[in-house]
N, C-alpha and C. Protein backbone atom coordinates (compact mmCIF):
# COMPACT_ATOMS: atom_id res chain seq x y z
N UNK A 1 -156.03 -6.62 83.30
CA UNK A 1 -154.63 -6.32 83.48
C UNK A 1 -154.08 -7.21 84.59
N UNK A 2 -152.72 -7.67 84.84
CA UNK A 2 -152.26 -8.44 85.26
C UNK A 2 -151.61 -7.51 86.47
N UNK A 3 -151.91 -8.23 87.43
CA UNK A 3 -151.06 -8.08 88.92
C UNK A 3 -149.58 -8.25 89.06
N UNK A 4 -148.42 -7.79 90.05
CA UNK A 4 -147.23 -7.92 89.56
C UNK A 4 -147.01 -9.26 89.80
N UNK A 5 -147.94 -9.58 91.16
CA UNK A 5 -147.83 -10.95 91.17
C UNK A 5 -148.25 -11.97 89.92
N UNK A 6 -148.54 -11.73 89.62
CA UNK A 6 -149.05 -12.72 88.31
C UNK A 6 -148.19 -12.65 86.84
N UNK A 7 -147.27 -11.47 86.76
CA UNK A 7 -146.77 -11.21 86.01
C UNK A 7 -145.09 -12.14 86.48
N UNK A 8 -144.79 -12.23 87.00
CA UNK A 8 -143.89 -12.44 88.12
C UNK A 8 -144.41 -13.92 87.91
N UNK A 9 -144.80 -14.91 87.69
CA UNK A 9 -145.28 -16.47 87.48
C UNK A 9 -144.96 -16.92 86.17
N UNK A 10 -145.49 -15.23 84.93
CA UNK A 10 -145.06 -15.66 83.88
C UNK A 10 -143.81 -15.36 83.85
N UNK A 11 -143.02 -14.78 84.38
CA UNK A 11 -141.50 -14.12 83.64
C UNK A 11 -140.63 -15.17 83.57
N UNK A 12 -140.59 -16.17 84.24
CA UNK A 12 -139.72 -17.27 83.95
C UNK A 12 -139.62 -17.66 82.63
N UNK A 13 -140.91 -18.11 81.94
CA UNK A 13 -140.88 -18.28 80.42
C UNK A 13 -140.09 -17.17 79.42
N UNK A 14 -140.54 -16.11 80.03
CA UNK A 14 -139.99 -15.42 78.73
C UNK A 14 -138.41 -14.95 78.93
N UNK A 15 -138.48 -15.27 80.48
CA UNK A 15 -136.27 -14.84 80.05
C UNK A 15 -135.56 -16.19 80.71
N UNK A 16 -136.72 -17.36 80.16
CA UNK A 16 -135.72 -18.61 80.54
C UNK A 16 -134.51 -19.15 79.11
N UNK A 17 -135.49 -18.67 77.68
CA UNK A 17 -134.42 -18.35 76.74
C UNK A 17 -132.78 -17.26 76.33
N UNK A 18 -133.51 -16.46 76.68
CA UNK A 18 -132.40 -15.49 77.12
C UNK A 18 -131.41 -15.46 78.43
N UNK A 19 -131.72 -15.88 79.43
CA UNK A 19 -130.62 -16.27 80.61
C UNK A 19 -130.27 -17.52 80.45
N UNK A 20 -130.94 -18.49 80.20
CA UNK A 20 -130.48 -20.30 79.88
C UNK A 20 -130.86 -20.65 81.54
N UNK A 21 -131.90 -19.94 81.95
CA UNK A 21 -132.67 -20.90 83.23
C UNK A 21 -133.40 -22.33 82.98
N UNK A 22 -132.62 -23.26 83.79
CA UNK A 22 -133.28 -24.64 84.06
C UNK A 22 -134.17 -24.91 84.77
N UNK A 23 -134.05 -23.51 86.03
CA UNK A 23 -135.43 -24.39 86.55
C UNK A 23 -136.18 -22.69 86.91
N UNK A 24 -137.01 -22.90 88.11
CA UNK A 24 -138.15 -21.34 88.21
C UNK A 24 -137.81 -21.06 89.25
N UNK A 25 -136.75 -21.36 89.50
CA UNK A 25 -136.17 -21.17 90.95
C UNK A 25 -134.86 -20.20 90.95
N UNK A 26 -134.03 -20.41 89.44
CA UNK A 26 -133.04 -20.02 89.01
C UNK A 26 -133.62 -18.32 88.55
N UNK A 27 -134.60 -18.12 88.23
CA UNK A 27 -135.29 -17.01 87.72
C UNK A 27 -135.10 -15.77 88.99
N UNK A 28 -135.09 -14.69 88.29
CA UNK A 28 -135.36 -13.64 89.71
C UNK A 28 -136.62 -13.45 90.17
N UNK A 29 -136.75 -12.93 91.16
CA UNK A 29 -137.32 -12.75 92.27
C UNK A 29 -137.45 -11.47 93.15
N UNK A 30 -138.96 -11.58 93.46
CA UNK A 30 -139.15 -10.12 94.53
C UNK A 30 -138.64 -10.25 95.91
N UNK A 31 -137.91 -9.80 96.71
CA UNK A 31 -137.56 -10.27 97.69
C UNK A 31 -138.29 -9.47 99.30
N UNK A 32 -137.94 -7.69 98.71
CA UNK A 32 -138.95 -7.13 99.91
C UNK A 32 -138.84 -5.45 98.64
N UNK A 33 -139.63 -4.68 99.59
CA UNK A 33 -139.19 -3.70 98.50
C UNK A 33 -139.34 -2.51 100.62
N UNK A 34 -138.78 -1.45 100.49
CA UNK A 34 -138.26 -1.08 101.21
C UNK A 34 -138.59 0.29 100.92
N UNK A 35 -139.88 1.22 102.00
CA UNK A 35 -140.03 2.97 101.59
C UNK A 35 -139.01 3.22 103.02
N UNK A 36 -138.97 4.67 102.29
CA UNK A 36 -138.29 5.29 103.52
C UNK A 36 -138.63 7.38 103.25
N UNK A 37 -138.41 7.80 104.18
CA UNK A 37 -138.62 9.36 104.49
C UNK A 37 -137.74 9.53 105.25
N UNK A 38 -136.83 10.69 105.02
CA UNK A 38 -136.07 10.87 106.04
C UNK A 38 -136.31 12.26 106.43
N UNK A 39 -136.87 12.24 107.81
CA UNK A 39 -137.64 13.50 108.41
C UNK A 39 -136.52 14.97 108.76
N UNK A 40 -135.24 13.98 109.10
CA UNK A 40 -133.93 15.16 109.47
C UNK A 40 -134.25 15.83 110.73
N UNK A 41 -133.71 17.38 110.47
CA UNK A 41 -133.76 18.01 112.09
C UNK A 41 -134.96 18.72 111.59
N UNK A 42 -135.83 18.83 110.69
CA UNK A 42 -137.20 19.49 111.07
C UNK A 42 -138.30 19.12 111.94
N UNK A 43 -137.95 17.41 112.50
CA UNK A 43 -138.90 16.76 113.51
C UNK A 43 -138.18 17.38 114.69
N UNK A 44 -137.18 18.28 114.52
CA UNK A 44 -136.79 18.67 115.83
C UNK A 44 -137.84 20.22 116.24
N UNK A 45 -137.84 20.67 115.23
CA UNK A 45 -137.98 22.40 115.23
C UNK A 45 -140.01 21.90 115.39
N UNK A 46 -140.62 21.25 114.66
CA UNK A 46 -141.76 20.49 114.32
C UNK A 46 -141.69 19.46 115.44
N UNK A 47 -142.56 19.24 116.41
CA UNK A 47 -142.63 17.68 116.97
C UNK A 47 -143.79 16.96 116.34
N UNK A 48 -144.64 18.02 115.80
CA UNK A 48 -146.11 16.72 114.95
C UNK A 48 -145.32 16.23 113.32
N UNK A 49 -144.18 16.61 113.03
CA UNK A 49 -143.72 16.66 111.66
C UNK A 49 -143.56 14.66 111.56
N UNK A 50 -142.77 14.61 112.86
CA UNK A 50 -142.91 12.83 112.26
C UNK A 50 -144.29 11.56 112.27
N UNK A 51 -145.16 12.32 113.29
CA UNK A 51 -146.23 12.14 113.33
C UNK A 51 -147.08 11.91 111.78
N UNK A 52 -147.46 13.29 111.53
CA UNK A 52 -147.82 13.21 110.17
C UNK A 52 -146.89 12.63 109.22
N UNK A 53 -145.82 12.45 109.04
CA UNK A 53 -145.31 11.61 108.01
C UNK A 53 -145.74 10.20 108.11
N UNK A 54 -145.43 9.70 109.46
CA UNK A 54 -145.65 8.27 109.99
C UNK A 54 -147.35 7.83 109.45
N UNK A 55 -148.41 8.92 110.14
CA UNK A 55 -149.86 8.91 109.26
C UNK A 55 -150.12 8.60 107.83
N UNK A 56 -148.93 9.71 107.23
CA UNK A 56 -149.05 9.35 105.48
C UNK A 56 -148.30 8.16 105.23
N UNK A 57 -147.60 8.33 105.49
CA UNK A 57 -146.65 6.83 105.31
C UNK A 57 -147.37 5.69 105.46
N UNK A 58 -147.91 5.64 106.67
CA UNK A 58 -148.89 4.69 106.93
C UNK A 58 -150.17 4.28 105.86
N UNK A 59 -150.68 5.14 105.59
CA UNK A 59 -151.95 5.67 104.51
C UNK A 59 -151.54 5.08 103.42
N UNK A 60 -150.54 5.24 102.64
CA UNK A 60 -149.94 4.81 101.58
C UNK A 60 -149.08 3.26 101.48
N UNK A 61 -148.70 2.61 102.37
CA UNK A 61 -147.94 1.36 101.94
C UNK A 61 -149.27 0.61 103.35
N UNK A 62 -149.77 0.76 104.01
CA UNK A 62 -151.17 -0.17 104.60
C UNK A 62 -149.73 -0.60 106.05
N UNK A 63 -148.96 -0.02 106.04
CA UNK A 63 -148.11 -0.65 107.68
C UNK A 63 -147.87 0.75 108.19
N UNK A 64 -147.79 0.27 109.73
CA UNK A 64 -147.26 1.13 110.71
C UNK A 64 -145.48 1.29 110.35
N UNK A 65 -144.80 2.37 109.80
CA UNK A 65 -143.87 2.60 109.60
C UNK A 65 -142.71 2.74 110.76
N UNK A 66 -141.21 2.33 110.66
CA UNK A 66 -140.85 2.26 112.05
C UNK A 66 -139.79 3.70 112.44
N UNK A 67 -139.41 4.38 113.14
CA UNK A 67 -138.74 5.35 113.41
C UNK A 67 -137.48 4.87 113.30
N UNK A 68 -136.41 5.96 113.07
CA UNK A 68 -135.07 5.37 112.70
C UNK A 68 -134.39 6.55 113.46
N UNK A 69 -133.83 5.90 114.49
CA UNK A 69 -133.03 7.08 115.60
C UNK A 69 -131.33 7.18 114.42
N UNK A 70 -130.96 8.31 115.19
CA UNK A 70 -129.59 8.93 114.71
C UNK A 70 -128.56 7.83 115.09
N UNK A 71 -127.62 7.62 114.35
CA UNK A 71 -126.69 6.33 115.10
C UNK A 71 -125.57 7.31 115.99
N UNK A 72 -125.10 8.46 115.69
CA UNK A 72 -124.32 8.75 116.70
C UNK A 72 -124.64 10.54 116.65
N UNK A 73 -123.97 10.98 117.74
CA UNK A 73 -124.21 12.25 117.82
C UNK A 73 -123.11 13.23 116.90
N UNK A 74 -124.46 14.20 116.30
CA UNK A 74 -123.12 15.65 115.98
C UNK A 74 -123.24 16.59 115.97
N UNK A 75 -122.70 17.44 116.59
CA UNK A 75 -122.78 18.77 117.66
C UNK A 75 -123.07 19.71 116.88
N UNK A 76 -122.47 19.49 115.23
CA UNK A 76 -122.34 21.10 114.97
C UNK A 76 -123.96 21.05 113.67
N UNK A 77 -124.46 19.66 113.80
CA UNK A 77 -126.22 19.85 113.36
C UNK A 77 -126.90 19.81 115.00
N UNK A 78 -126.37 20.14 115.88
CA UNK A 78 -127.74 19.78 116.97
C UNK A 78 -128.29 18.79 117.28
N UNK A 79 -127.53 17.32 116.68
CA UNK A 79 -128.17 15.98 117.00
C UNK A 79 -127.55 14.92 117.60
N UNK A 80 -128.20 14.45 118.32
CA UNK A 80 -127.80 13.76 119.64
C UNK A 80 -128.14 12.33 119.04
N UNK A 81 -127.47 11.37 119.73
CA UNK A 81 -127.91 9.72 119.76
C UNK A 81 -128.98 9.37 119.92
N UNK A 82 -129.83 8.47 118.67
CA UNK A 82 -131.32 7.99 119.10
C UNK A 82 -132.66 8.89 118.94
N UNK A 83 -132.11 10.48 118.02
CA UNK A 83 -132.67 11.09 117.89
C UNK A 83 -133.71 10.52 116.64
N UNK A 84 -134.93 10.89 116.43
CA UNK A 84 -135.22 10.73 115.46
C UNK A 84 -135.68 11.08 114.28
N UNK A 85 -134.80 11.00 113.21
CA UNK A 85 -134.51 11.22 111.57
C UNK A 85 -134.97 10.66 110.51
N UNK A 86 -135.67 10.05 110.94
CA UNK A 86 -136.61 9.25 109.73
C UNK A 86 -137.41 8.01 110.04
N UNK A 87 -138.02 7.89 109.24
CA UNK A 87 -139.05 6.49 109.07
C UNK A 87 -138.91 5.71 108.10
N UNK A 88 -139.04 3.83 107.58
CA UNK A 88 -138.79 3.20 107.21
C UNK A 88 -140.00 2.18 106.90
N UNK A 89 -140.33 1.59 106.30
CA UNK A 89 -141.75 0.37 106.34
C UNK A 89 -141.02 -0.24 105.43
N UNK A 90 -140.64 -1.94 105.79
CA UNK A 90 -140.69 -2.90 105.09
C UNK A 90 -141.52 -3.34 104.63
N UNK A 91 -141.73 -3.37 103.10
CA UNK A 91 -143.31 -4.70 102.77
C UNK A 91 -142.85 -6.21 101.93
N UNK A 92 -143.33 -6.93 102.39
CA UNK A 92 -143.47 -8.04 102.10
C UNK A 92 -144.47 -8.92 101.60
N UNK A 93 -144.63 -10.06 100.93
CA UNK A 93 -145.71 -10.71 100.68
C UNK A 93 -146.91 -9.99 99.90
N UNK A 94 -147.89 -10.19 100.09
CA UNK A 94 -149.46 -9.32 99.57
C UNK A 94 -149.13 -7.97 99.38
N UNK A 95 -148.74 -7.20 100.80
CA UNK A 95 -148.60 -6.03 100.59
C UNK A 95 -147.17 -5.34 99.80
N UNK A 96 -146.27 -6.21 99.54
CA UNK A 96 -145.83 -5.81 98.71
C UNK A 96 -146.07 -5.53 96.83
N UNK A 97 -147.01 -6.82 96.74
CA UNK A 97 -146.92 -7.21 95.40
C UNK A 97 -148.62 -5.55 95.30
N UNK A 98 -149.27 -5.45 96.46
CA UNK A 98 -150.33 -4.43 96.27
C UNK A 98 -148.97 -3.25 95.95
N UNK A 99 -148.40 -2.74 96.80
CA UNK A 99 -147.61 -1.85 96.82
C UNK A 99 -147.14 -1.03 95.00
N UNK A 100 -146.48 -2.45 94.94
CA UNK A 100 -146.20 -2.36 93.79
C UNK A 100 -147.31 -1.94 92.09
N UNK A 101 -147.73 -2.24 92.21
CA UNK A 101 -148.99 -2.54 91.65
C UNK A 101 -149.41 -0.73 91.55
N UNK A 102 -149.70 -0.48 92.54
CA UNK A 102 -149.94 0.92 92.88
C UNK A 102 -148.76 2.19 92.49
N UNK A 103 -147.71 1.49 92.30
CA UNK A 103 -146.65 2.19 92.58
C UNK A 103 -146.70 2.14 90.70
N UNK A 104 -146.91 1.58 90.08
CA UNK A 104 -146.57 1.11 88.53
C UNK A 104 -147.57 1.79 87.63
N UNK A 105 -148.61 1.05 88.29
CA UNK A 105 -150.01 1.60 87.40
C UNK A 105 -150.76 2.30 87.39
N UNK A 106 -150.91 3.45 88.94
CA UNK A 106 -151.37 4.39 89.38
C UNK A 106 -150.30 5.67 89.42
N UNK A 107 -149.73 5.65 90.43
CA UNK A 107 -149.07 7.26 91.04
C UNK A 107 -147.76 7.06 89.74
N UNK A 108 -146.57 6.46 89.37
CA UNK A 108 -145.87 6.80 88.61
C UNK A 108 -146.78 7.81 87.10
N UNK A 109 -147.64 6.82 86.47
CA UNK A 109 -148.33 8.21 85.83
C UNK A 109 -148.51 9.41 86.25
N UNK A 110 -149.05 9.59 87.39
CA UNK A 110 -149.24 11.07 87.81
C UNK A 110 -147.98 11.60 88.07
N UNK A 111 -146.66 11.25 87.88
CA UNK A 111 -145.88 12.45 88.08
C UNK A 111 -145.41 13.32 86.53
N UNK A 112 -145.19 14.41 87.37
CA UNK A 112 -145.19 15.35 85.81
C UNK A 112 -144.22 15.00 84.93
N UNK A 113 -143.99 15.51 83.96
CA UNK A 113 -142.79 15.61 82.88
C UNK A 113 -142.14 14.10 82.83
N UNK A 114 -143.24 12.96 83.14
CA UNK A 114 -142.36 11.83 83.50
C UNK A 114 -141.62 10.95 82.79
N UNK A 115 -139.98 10.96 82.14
CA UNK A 115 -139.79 10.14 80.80
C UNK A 115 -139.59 8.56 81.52
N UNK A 116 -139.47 8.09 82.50
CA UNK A 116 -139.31 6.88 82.66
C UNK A 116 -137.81 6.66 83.78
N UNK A 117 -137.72 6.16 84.37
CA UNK A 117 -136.84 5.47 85.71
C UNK A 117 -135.28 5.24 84.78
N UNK A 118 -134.09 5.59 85.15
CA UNK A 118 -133.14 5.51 84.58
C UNK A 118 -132.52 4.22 84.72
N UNK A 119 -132.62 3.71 83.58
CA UNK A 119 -131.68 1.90 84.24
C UNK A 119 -130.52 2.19 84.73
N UNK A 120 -129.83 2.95 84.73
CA UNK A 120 -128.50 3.18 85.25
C UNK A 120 -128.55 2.96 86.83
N UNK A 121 -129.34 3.01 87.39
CA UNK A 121 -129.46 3.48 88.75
C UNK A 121 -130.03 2.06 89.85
N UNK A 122 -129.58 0.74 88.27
CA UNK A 122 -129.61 -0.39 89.09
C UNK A 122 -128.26 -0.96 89.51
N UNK A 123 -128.86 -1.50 90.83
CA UNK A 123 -126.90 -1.30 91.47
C UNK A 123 -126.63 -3.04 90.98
N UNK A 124 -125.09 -3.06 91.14
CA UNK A 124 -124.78 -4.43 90.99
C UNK A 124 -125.34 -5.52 91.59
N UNK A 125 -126.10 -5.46 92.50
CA UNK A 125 -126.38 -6.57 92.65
C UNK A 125 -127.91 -7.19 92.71
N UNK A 126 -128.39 -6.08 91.89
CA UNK A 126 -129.29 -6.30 91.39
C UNK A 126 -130.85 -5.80 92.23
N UNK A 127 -130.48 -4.67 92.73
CA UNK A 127 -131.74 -3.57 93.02
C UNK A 127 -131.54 -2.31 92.88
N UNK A 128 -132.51 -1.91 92.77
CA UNK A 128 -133.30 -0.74 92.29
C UNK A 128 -133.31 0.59 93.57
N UNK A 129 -133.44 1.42 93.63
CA UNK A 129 -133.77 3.14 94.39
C UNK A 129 -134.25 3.97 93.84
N UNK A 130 -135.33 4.03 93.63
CA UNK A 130 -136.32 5.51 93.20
C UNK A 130 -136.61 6.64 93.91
N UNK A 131 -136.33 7.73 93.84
CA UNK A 131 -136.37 8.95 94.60
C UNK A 131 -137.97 9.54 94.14
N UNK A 132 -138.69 9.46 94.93
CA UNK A 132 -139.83 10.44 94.55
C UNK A 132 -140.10 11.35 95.23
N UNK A 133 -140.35 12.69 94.64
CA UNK A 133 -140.09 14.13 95.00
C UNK A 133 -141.32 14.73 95.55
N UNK A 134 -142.37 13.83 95.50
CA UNK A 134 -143.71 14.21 96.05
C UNK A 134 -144.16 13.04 96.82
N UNK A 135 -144.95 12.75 97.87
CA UNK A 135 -145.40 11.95 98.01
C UNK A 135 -147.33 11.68 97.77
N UNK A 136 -147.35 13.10 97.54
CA UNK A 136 -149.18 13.11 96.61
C UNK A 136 -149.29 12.52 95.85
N UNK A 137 -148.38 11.64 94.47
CA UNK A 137 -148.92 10.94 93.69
C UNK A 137 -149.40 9.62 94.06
N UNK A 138 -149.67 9.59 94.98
CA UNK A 138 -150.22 8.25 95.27
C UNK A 138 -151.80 8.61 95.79
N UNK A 139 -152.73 7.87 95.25
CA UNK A 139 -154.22 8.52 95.41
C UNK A 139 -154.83 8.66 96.91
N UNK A 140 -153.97 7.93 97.55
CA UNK A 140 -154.49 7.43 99.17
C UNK A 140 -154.17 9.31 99.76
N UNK A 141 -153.39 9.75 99.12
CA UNK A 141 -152.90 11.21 100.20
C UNK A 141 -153.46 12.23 98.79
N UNK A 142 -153.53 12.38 97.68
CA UNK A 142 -153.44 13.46 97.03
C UNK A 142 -154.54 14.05 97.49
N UNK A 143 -155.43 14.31 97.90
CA UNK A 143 -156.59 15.09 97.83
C UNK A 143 -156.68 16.11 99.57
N UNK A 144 -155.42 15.68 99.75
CA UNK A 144 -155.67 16.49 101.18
C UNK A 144 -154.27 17.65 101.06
N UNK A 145 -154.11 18.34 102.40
CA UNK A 145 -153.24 19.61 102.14
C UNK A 145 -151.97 19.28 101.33
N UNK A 146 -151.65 20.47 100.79
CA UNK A 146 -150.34 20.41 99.71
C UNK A 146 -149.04 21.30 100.44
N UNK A 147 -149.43 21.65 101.45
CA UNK A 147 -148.29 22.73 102.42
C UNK A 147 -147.42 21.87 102.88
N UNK A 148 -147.55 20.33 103.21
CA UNK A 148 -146.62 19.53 103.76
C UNK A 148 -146.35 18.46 102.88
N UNK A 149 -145.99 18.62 101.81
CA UNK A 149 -145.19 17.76 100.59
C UNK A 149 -143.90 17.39 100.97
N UNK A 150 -143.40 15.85 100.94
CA UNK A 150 -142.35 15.31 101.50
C UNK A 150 -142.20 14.43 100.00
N UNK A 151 -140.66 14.17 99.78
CA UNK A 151 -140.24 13.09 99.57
C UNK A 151 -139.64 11.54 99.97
N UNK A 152 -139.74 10.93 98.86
CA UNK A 152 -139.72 9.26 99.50
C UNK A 152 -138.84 8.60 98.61
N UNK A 153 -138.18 7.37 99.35
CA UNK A 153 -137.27 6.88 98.49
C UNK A 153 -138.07 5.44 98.28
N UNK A 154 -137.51 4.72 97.34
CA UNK A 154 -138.72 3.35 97.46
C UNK A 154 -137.56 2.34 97.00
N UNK A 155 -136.81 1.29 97.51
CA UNK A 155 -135.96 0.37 97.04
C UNK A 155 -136.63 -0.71 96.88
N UNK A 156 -136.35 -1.69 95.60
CA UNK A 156 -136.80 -2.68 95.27
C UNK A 156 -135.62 -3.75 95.31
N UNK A 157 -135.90 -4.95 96.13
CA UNK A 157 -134.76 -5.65 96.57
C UNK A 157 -135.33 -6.86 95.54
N UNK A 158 -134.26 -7.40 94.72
CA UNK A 158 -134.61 -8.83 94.10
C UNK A 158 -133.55 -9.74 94.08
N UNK A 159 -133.98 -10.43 93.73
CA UNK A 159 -132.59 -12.11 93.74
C UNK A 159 -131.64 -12.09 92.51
N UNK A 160 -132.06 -11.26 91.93
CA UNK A 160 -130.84 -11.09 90.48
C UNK A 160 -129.55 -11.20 90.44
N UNK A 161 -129.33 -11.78 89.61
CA UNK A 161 -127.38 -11.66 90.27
C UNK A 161 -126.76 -10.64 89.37
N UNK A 162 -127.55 -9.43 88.75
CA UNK A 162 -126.72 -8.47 87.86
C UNK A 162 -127.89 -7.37 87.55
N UNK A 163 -127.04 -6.14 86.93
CA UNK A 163 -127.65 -5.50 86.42
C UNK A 163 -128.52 -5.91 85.26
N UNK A 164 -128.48 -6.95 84.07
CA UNK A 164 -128.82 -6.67 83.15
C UNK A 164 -130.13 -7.56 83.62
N UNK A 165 -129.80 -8.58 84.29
CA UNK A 165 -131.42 -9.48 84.77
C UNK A 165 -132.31 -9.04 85.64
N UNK A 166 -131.84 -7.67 86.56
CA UNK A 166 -132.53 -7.19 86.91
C UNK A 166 -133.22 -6.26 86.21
N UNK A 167 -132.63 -5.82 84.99
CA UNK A 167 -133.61 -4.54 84.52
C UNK A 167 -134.57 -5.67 83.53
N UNK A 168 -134.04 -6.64 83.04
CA UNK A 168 -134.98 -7.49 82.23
C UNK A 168 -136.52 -7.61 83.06
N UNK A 169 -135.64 -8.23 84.06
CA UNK A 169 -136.95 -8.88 85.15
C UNK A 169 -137.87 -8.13 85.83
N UNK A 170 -137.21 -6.58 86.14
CA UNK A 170 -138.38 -5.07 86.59
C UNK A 170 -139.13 -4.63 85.37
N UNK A 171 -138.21 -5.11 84.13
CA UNK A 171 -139.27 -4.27 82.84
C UNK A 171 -140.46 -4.96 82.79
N UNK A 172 -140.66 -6.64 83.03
CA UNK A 172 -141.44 -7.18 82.60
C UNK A 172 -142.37 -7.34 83.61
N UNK A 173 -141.89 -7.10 84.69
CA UNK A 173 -142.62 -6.73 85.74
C UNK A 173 -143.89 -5.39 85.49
N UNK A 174 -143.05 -4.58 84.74
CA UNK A 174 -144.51 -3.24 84.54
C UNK A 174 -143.40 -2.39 84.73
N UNK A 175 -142.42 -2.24 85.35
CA UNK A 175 -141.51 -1.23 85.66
C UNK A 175 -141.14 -0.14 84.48
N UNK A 176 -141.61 1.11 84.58
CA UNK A 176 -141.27 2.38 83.18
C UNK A 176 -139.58 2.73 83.35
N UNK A 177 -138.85 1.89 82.04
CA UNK A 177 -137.58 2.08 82.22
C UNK A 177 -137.50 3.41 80.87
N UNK A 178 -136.24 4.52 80.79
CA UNK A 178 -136.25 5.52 80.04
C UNK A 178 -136.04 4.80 78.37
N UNK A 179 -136.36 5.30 77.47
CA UNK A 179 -135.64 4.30 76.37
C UNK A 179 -134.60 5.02 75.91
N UNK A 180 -133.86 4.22 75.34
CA UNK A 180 -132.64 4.86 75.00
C UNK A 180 -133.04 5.80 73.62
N UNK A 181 -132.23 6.84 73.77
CA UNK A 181 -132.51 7.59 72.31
C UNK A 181 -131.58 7.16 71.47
N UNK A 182 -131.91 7.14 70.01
CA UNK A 182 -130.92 7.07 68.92
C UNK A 182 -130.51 7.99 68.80
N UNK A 183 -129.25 8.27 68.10
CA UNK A 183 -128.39 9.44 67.87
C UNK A 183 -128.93 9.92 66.26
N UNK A 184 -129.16 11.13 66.16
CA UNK A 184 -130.01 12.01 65.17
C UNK A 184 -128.45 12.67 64.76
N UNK A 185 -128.95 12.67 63.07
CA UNK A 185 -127.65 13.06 62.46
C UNK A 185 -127.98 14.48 62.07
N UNK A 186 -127.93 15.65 61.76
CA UNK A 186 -128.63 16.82 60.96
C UNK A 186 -128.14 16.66 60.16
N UNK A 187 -129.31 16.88 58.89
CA UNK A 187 -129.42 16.96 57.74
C UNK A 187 -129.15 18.07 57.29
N UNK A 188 -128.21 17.71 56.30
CA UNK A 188 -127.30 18.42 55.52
C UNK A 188 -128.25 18.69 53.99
């Protein structure tokens, strides 16, 4: 089976007919892909709560994840300037294209009832935001406690200049897009 990186070498060929790319440069591109957790005011009530996220977080994308203070204060949640509300890990390079990889061919199977990633939810300019509601499907954390289940958001940043070349260029990537249903007539 092919790596995303490697898949990602061939895709030029196959949507250089369909876009009218001249060169492999004109083609899209992975640019960074971007997790995030946003811890909120329970790291307030909890002080090990960002700790252990930062651990799993860590566990799962192979970087030290960075803290993301509050940008301004508001009185009537209890939160002050610089407080901190979440965590963030950029990946790049190797560990992105591993990331990915993991993210495609491993843990997306394991989530339940799963029909596939909604293309709708690629923005104009050509990336992606996946909300995942567990962060156990990924094999690095599933096997340990289930009392502290968090969700994660995962953005995929690419060079596309649209929706439609980006969903071309994530499908062929490995990316599980929903398929469209046909409209069913009842039989009369």
């Amino acid at each position: 089976m092919k790596s995303v990186k490697e898949k990602q070498k061939d895709i030029f060929t196959s949507l250089k007919e369909r876009f009218g790319y001249t060169n492999s440069f004109a083609a899209p591109a992975l640019v960074k892909v971007v997790v995030s957790v946003g811890t909120g005011s329970s790291a307030k009530n909890d002080k090990g709560r960002n700790d252990f996220v930062a651990e799993r977080l860590s566990k799962i994308t192979g970087q030290k994840p960075r803290v993301s203070g509050a940008r301004t204060s508001i009185a009537s949640f209890k939160l002050r300037e610089k407080d901190p509300i979440g965590l963030s890990v950029t990946l790049r390079g190797g560990r992105m294209y591993d990331f990915l990889d993991r993210l495609f061919n491993v843990a997306v199977p394991r989530i339940r009832d799963f029909r596939g990633f909604d293309p709708a939810s690629i923005d104009a300019m050509g990336n992606i935001t996946i909300g995942l509601a567990e962060h156990n499907i990924f094999p690095e954390t599933a096997d340990e406690e289930l009392r502290d289940v968090f969700g994660l958001s995962v953005t995929i940043v690419t060079t596309a200049r649209n929706r439609e070349e980006a969903g071309s260029f994530l499908s062929s990537l490995g990316m599980p897009f929903k398929r469209e249903k046909k409209e069913e007539r009842p039989v009369k």
